[in-house]
C-alpha atoms as a PDB file:
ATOM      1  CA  UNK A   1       3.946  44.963  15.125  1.00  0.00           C
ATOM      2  CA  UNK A   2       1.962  46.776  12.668  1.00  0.00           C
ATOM      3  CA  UNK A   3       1.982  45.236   9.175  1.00  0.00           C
ATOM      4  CA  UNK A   4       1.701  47.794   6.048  1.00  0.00           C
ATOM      5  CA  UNK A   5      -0.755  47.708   3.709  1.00  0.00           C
ATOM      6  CA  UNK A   6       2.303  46.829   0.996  1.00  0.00           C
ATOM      7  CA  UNK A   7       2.519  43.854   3.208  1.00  0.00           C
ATOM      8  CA  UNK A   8      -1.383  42.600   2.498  1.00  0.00           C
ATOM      9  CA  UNK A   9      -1.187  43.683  -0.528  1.00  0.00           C
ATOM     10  CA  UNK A  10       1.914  41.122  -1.388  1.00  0.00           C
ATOM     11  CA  UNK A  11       0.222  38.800   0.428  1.00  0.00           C
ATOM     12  CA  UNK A  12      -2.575  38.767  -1.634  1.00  0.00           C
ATOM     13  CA  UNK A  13      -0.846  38.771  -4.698  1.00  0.00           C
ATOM     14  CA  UNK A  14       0.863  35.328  -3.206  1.00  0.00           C
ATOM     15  CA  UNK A  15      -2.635  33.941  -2.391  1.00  0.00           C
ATOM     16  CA  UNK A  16      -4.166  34.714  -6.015  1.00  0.00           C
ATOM     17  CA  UNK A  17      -1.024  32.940  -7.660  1.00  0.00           C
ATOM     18  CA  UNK A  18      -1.344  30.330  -5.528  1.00  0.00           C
ATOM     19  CA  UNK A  19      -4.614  29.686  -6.649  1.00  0.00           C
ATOM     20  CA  UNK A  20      -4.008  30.267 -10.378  1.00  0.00           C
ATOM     21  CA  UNK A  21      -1.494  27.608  -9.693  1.00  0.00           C
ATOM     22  CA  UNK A  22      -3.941  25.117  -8.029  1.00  0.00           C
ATOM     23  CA  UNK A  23      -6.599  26.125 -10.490  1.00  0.00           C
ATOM     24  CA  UNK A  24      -4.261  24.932 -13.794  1.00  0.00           C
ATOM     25  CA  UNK A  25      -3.741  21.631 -11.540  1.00  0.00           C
ATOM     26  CA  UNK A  26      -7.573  20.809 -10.699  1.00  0.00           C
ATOM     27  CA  UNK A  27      -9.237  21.629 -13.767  1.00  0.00           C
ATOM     28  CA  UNK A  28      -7.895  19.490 -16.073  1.00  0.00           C
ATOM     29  CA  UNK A  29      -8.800  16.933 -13.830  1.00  0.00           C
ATOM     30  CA  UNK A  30     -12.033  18.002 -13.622  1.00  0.00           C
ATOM     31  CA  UNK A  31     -12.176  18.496 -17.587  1.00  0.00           C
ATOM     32  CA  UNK A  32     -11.223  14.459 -18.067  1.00  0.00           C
ATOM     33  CA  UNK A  33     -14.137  13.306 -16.122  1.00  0.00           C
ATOM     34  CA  UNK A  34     -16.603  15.390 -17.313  1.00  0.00           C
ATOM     35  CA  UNK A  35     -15.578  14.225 -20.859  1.00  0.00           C
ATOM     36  CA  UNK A  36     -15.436  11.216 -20.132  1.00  0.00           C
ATOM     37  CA  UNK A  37     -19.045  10.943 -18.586  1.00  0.00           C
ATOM     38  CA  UNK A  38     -20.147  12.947 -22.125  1.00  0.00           C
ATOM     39  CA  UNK A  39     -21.716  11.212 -24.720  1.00  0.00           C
ATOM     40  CA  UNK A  40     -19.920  10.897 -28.310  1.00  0.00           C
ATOM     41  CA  UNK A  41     -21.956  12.812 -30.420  1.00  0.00           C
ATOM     42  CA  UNK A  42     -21.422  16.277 -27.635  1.00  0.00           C
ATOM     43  CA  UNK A  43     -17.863  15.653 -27.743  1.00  0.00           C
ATOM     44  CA  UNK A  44     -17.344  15.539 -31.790  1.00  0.00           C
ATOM     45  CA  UNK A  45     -19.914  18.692 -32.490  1.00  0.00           C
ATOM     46  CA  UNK A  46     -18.889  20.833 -29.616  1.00  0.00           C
ATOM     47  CA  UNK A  47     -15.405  19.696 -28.479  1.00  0.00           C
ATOM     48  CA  UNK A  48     -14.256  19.418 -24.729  1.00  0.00           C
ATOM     49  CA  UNK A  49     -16.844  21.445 -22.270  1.00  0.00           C
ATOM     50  CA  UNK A  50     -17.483  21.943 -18.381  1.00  0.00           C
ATOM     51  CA  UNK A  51     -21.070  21.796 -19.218  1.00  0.00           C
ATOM     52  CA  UNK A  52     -21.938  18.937 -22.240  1.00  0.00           C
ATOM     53  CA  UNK A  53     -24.868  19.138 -24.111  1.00  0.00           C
ATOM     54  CA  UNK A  54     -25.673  14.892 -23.304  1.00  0.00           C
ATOM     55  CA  UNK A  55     -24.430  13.048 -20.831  1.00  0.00           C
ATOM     56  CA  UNK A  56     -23.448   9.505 -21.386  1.00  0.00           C
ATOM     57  CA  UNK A  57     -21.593   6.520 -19.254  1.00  0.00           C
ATOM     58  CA  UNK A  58     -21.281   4.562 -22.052  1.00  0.00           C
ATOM     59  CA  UNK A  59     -17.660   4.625 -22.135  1.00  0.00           C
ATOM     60  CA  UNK A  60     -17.769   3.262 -18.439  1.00  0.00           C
ATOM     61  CA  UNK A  61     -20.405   0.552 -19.554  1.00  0.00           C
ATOM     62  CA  UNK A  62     -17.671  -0.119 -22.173  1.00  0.00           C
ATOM     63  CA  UNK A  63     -14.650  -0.132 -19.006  1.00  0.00           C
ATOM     64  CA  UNK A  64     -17.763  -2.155 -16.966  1.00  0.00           C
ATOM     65  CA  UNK A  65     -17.628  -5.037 -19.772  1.00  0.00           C
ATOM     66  CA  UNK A  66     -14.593  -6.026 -19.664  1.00  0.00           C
ATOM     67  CA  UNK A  67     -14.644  -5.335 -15.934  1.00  0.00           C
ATOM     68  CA  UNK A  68     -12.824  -8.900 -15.059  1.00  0.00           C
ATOM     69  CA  UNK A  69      -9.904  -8.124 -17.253  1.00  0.00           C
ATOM     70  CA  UNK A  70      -9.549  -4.668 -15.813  1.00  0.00           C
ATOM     71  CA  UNK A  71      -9.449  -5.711 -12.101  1.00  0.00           C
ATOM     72  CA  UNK A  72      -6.996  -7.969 -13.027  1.00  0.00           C
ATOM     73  CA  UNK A  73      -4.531  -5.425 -14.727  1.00  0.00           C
ATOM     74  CA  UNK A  74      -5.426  -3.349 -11.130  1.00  0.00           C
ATOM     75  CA  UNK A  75      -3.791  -6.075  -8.935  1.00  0.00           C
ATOM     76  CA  UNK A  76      -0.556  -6.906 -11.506  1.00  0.00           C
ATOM     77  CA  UNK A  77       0.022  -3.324 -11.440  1.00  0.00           C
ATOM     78  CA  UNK A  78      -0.777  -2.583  -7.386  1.00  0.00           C
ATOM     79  CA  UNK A  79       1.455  -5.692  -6.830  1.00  0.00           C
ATOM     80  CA  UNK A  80       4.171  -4.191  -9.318  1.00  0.00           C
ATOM     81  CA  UNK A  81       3.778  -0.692  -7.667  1.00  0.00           C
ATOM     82  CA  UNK A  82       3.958  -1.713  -3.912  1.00  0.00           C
ATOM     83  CA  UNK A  83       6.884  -4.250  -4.834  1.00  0.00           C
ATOM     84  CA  UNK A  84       9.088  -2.388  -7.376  1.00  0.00           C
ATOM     85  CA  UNK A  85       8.614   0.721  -4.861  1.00  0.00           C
ATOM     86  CA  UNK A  86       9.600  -0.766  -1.600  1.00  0.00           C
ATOM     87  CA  UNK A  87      12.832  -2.509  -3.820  1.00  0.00           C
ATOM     88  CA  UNK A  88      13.584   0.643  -5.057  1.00  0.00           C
ATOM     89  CA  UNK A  89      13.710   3.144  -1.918  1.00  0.00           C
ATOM     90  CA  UNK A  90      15.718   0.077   0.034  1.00  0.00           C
ATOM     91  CA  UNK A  91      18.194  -0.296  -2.815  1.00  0.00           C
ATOM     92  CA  UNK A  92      18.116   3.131  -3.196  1.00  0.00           C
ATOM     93  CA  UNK A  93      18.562   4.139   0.520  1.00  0.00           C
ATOM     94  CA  UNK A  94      21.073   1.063   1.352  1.00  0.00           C
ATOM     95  CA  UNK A  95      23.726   2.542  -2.208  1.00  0.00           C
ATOM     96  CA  UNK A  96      22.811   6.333  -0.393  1.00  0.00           C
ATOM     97  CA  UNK A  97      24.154   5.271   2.843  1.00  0.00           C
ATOM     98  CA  UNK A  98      26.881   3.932   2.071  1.00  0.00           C
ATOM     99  CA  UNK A  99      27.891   6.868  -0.619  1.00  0.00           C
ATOM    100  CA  UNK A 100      26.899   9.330   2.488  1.00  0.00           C
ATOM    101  CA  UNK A 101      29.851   7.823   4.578  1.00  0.00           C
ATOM    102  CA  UNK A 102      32.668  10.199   3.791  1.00  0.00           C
ATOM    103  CA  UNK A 103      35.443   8.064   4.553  1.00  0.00           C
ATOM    104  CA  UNK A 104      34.137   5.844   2.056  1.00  0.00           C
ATOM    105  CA  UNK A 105      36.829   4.559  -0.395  1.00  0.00           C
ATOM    106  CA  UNK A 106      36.571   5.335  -4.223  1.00  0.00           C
ATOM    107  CA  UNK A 107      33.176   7.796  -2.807  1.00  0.00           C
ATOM    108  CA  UNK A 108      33.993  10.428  -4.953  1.00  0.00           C
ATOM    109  CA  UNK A 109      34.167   7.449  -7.761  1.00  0.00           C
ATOM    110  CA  UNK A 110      31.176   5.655  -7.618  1.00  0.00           C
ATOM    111  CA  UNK A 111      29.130   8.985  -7.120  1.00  0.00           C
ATOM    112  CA  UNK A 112      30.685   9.894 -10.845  1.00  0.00           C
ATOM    113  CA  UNK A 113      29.443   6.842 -12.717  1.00  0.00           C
ATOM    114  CA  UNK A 114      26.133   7.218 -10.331  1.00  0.00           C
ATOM    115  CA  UNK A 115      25.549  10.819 -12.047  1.00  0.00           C
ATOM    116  CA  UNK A 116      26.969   9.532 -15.055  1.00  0.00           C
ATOM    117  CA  UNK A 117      23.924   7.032 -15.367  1.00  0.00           C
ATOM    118  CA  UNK A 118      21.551  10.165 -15.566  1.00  0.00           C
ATOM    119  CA  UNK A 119      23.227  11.425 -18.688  1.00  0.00           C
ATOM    120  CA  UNK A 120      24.132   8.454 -20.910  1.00  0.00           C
ATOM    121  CA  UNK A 121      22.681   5.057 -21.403  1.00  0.00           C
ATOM    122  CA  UNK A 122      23.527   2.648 -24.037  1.00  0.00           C
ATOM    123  CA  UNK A 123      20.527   3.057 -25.956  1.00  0.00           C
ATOM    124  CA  UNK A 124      17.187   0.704 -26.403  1.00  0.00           C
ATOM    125  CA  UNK A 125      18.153  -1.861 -28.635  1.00  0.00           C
ATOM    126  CA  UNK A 126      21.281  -3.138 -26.655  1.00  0.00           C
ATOM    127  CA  UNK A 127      18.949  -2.834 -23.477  1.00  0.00           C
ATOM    128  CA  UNK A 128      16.015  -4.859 -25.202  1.00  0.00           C
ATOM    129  CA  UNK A 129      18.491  -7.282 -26.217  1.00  0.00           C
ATOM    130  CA  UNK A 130      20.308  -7.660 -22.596  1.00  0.00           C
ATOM    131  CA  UNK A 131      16.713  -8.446 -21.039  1.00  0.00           C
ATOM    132  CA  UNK A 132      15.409 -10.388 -23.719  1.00  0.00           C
ATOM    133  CA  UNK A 133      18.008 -12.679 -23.750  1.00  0.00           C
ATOM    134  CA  UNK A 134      20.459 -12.762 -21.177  1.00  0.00           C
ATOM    135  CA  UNK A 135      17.789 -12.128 -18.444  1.00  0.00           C
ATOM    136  CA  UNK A 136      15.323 -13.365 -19.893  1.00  0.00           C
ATOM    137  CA  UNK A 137      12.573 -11.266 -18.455  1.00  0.00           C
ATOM    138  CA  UNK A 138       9.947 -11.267 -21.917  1.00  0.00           C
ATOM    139  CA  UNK A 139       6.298 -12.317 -20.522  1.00  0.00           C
ATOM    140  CA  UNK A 140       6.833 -12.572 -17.060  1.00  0.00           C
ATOM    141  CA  UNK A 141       6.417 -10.022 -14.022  1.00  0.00           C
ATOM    142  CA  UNK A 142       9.890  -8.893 -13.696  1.00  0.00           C
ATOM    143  CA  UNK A 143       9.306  -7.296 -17.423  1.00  0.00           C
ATOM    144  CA  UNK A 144       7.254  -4.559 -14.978  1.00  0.00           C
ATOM    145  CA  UNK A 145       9.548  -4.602 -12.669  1.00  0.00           C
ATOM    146  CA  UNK A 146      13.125  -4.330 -13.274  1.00  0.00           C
ATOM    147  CA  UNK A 147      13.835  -2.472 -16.694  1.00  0.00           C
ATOM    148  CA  UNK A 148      14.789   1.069 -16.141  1.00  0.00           C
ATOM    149  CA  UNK A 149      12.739   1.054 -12.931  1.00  0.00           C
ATOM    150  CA  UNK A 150      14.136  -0.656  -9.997  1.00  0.00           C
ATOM    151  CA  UNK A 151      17.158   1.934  -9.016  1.00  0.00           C
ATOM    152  CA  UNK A 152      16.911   5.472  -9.550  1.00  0.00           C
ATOM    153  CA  UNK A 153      20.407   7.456  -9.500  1.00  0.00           C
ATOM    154  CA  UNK A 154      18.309  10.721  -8.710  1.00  0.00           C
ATOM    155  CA  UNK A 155      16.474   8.988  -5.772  1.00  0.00           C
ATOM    156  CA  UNK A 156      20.143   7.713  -4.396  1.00  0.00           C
ATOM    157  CA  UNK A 157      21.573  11.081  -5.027  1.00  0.00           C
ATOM    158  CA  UNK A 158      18.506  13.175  -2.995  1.00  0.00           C
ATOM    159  CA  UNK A 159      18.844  10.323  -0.325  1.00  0.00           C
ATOM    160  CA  UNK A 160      22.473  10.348  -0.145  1.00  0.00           C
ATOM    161  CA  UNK A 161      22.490  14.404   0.355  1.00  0.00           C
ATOM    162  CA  UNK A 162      19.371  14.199   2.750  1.00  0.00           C
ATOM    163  CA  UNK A 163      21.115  11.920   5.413  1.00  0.00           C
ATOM    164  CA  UNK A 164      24.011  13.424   4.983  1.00  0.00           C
ATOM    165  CA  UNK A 165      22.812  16.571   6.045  1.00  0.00           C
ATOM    166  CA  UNK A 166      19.884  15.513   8.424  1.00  0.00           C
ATOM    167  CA  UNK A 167      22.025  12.678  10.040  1.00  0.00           C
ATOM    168  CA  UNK A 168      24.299  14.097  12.489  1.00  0.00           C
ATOM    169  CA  UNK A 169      28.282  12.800  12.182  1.00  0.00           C
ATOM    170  CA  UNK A 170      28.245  12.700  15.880  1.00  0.00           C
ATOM    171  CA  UNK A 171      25.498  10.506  16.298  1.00  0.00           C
ATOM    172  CA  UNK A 172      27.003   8.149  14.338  1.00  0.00           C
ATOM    173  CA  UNK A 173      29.834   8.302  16.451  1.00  0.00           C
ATOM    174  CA  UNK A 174      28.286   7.961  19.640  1.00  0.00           C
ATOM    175  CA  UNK A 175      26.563   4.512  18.066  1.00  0.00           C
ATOM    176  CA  UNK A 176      30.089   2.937  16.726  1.00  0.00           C
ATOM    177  CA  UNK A 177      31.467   3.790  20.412  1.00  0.00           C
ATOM    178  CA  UNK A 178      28.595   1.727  21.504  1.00  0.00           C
ATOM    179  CA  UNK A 179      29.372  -1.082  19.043  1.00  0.00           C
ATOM    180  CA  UNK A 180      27.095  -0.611  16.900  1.00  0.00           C
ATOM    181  CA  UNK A 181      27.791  -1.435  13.081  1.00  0.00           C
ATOM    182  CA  UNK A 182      26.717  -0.422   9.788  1.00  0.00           C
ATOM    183  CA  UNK A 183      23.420  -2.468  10.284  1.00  0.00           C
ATOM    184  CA  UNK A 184      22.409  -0.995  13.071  1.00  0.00           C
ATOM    185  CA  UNK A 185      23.482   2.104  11.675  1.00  0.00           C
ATOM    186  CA  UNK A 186      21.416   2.327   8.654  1.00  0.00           C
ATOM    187  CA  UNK A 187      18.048   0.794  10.252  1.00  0.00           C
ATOM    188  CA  UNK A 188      18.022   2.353  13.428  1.00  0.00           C
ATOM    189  CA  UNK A 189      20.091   5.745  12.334  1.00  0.00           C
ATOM    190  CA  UNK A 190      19.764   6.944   9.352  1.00  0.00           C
ATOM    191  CA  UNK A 191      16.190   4.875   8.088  1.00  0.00           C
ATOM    192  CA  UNK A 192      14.327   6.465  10.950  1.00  0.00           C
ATOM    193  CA  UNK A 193      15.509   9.983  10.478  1.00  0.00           C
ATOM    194  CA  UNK A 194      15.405  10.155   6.478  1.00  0.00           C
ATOM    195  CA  UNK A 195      11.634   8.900   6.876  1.00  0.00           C
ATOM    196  CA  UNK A 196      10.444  12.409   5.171  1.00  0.00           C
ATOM    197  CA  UNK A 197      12.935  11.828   1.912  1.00  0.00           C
ATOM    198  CA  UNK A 198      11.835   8.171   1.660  1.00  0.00           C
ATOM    199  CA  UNK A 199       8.419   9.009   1.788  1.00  0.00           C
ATOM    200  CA  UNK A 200       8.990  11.290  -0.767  1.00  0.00           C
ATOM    201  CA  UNK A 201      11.238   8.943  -3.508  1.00  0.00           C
ATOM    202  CA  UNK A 202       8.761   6.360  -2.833  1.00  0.00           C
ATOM    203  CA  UNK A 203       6.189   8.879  -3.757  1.00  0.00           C
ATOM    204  CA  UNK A 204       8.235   9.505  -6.990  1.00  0.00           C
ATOM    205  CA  UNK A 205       8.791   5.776  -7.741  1.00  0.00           C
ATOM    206  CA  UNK A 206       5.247   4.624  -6.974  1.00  0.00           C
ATOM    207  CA  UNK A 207       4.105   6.933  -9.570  1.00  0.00           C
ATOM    208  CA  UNK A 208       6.426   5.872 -12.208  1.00  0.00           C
ATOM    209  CA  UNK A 209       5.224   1.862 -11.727  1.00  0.00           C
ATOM    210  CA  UNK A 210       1.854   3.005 -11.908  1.00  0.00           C
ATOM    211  CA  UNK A 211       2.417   5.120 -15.133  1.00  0.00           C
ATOM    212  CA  UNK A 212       4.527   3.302 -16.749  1.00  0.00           C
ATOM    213  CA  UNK A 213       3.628   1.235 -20.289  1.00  0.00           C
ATOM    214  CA  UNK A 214       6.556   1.348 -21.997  1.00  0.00           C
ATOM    215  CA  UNK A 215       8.061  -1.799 -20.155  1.00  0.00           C
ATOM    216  CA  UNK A 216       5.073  -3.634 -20.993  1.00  0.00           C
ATOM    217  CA  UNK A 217       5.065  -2.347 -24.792  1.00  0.00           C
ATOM    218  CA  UNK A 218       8.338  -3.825 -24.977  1.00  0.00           C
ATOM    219  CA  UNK A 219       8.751  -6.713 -22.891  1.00  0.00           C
ATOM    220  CA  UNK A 220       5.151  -8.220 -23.194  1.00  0.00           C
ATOM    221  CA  UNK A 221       3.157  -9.929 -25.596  1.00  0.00           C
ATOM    222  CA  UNK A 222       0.676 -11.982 -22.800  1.00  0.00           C
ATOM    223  CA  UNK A 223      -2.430 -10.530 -21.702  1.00  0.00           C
ATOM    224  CA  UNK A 224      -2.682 -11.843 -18.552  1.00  0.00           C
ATOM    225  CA  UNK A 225       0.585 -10.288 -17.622  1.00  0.00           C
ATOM    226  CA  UNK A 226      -0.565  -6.564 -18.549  1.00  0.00           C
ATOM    227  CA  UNK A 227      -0.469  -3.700 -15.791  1.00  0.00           C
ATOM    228  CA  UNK A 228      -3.724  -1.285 -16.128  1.00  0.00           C
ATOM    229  CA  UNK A 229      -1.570   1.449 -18.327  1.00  0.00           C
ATOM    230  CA  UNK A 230      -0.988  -1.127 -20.638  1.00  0.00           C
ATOM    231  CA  UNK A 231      -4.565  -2.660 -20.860  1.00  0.00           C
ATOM    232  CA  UNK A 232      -5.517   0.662 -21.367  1.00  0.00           C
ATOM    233  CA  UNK A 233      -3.810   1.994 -24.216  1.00  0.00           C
ATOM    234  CA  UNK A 234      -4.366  -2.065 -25.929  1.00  0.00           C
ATOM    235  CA  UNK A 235      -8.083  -0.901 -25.309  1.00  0.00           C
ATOM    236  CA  UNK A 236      -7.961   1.799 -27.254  1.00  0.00           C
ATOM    237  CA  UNK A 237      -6.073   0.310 -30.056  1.00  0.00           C
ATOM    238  CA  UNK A 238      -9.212  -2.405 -29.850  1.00  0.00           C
ATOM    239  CA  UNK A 239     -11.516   0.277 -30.547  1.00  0.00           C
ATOM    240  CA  UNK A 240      -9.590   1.828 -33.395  1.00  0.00           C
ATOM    241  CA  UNK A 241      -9.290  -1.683 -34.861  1.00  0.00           C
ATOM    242  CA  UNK A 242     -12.781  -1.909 -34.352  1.00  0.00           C
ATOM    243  CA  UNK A 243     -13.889   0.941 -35.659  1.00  0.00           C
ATOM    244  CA  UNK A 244     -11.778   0.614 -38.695  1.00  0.00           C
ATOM    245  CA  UNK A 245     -12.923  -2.638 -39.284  1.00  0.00           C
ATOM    246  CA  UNK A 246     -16.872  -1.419 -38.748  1.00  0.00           C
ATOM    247  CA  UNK A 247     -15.907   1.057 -41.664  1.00  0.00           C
ATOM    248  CA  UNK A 248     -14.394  -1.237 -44.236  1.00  0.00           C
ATOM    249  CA  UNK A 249     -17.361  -4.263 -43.593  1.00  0.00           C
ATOM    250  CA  UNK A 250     -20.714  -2.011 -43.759  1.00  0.00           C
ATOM    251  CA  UNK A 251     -18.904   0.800 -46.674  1.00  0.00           C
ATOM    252  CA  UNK A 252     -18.909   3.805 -44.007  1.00  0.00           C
ATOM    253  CA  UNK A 253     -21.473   2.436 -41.443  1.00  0.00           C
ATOM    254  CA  UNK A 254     -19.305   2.238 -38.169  1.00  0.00           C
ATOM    255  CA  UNK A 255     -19.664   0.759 -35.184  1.00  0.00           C
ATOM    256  CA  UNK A 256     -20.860   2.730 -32.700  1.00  0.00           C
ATOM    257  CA  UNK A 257     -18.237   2.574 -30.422  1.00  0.00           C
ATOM    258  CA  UNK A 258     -17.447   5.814 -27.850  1.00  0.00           C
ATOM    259  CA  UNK A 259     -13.884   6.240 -28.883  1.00  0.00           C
ATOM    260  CA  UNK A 260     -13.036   9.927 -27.380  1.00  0.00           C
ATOM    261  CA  UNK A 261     -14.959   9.433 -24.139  1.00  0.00           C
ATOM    262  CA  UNK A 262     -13.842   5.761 -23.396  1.00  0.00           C
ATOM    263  CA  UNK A 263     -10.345   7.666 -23.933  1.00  0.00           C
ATOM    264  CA  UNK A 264     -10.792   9.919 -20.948  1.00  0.00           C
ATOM    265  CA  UNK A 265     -12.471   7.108 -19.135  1.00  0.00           C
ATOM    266  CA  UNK A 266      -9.300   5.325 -19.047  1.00  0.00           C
ATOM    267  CA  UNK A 267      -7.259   8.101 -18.497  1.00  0.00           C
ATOM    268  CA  UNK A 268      -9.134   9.008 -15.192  1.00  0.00           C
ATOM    269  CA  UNK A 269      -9.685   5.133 -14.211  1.00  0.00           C
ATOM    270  CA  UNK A 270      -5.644   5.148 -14.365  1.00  0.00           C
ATOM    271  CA  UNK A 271      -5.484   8.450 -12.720  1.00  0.00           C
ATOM    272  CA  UNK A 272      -7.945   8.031  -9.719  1.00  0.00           C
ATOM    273  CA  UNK A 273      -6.425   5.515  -7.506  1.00  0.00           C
ATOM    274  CA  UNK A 274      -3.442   8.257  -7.076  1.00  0.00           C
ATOM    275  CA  UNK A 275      -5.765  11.249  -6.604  1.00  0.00           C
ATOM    276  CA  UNK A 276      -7.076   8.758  -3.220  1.00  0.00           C
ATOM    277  CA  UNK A 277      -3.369   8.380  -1.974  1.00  0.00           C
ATOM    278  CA  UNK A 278      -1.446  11.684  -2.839  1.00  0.00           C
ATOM    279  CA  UNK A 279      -3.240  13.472  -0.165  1.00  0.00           C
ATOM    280  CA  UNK A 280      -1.566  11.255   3.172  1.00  0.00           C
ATOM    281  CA  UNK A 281       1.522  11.458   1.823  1.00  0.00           C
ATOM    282  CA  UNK A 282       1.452  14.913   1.123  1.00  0.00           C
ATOM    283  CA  UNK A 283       2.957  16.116   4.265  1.00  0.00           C
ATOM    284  CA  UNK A 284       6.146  13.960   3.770  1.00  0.00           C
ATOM    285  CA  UNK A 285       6.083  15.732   0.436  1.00  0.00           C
ATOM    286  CA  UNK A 286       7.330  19.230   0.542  1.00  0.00           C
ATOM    287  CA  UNK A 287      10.015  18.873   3.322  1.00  0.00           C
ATOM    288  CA  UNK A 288      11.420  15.194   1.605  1.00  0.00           C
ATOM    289  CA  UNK A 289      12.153  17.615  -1.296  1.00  0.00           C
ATOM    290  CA  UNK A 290      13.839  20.639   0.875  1.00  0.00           C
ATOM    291  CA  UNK A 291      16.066  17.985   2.903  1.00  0.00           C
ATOM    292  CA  UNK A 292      17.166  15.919  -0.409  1.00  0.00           C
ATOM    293  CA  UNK A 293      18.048  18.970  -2.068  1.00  0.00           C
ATOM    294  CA  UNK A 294      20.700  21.014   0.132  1.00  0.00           C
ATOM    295  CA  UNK A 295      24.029  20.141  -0.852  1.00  0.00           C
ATOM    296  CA  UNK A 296      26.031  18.207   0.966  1.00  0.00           C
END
């Protein structure tokens, strides 16, 4: 079959959006560690640049210093993202399977005041108060954990639609005339052939546990409890505080401390262990997505 030139020509068109696309992705990226790796003085006179005027790793010498408190935030916050994820995909897939069984009583129901979730919520205060004191979480790990992070409605709603679409009726049939129950149902049915979708949630809820800070703004007032997000952004209060201080003590003499590069240091020490892992799960990515999404 011969393929018109309007054909190429569309094609093309696709192939330069594409990269226009991948271009706004990447160069930020690329941006934040060149800044970062820029010294002070070529960031305040000439702003953000691909090409700096002096290069510095000062802010990294600053990152390097307090190098035993950092690696500490890392595991807290590697052991709060593989644990809060795993909880959340099996929590998430166990309430999906169930709400995918049609014959399910009071389905329609519970799927209500599942959606419902995504809408309303009764508000900080009353939450801070309900984990503060009746839970009790303040200053310990499941602060990181279990506020606002540990079930997702949208991850149980994308599951719940994926194996009901991608799960055959029949085959769940043919396992129940074998005897098999709901246990053997879930792990050896539907677990198995919703692997792209819970790659893909897990993707989703990985990167919220890494990213998140707010839990730990709220919840936490010991250091040694503090994920890398929140170390992070205490950091760079430090500096301000410093620099501040520096002021006020020497009459306008600061302390030379690199407060807009140490920024994007952080930012892309936060941002890099991601940029490692994003690329094998990428292939789970796109069709997790297109299953979740038909509706069921």
């Amino acid at each position: 079959m011969i393929k018109s030139k309007s054909f190429y020509l569309y094609q093309t068109v696709i192939h330069i959006i594409l990269i226009l696309i991948s271009l706004i992705v990447v160069v930020p990226i690329i941006l934040l560690f060149i800044s970062s790796i820029s010294s002070e003085k070529s960031l305040i006179v000439n702003g953000y640049s691909f090409f700096p005027s002096e290069f510095s790793l000062e802010a990294y010498r600053y990152i390097w210093i307090n190098k035993g408190t950092v690696l500490r935030a890392y595991g807290i916050t590697i052991f709060v993202t593989v644990t809060g994820t795993i909880s959340n995909v099996l929590l998430s897939s166990m309430m999906a399977y169930a709400l995918s069984e049609r014959k399910l009583i009071f389905r329609r129901i519970i799927n209500f005041f599942i959606f419902f979730t995504m809408i309303f919520n009764g508000g900080l205060v009353p939450a801070y108060i309900m984990w503060t004191t009746t839970f009790q979480i303040k200053n310990t790990i499941w602060a990181l954990l279990l506020p606002n992070l540990l079930v997702s409605p949208m991850n149980v709603i994308l599951i719940r639609t994926h194996m009901m679409n991608a799960v055959p009726e029949s085959l769940y049939e043919a396992a129940k005339i074998d005897g098999a129950g709901h246990r053997v149902l879930f792990t050896k049915i539907a677990i198995p052939l919703s692997k792209p979708i819970l790659v893909t949630m897990g993707l989703f809820s990985g990167l919220t546990y890494w990213n998140d800070w707010t839990n730990g703004l709220y919840y936490l007032t010991d250091p040694k409890y503090y994920s890398i997000q929140v170390l992070l952004n205490k950091m760079i209060q430090d500096i301000q505080a410093i620099q501040a201080n520096s002021v006020a003590a020497s009459a306008g003499t600061a302390m030379t401390v690199p407060q807009i590069s140490i920024r994007m240091a952080i930012a892309f020490v936060a941002l890099l262990p991601i940029l490692i892992i994003y690329p094998f799960l990428q292939k789970y990515f796109a069709e997790g997505i297109a299953l979740g999404a038909v509706k069921g």
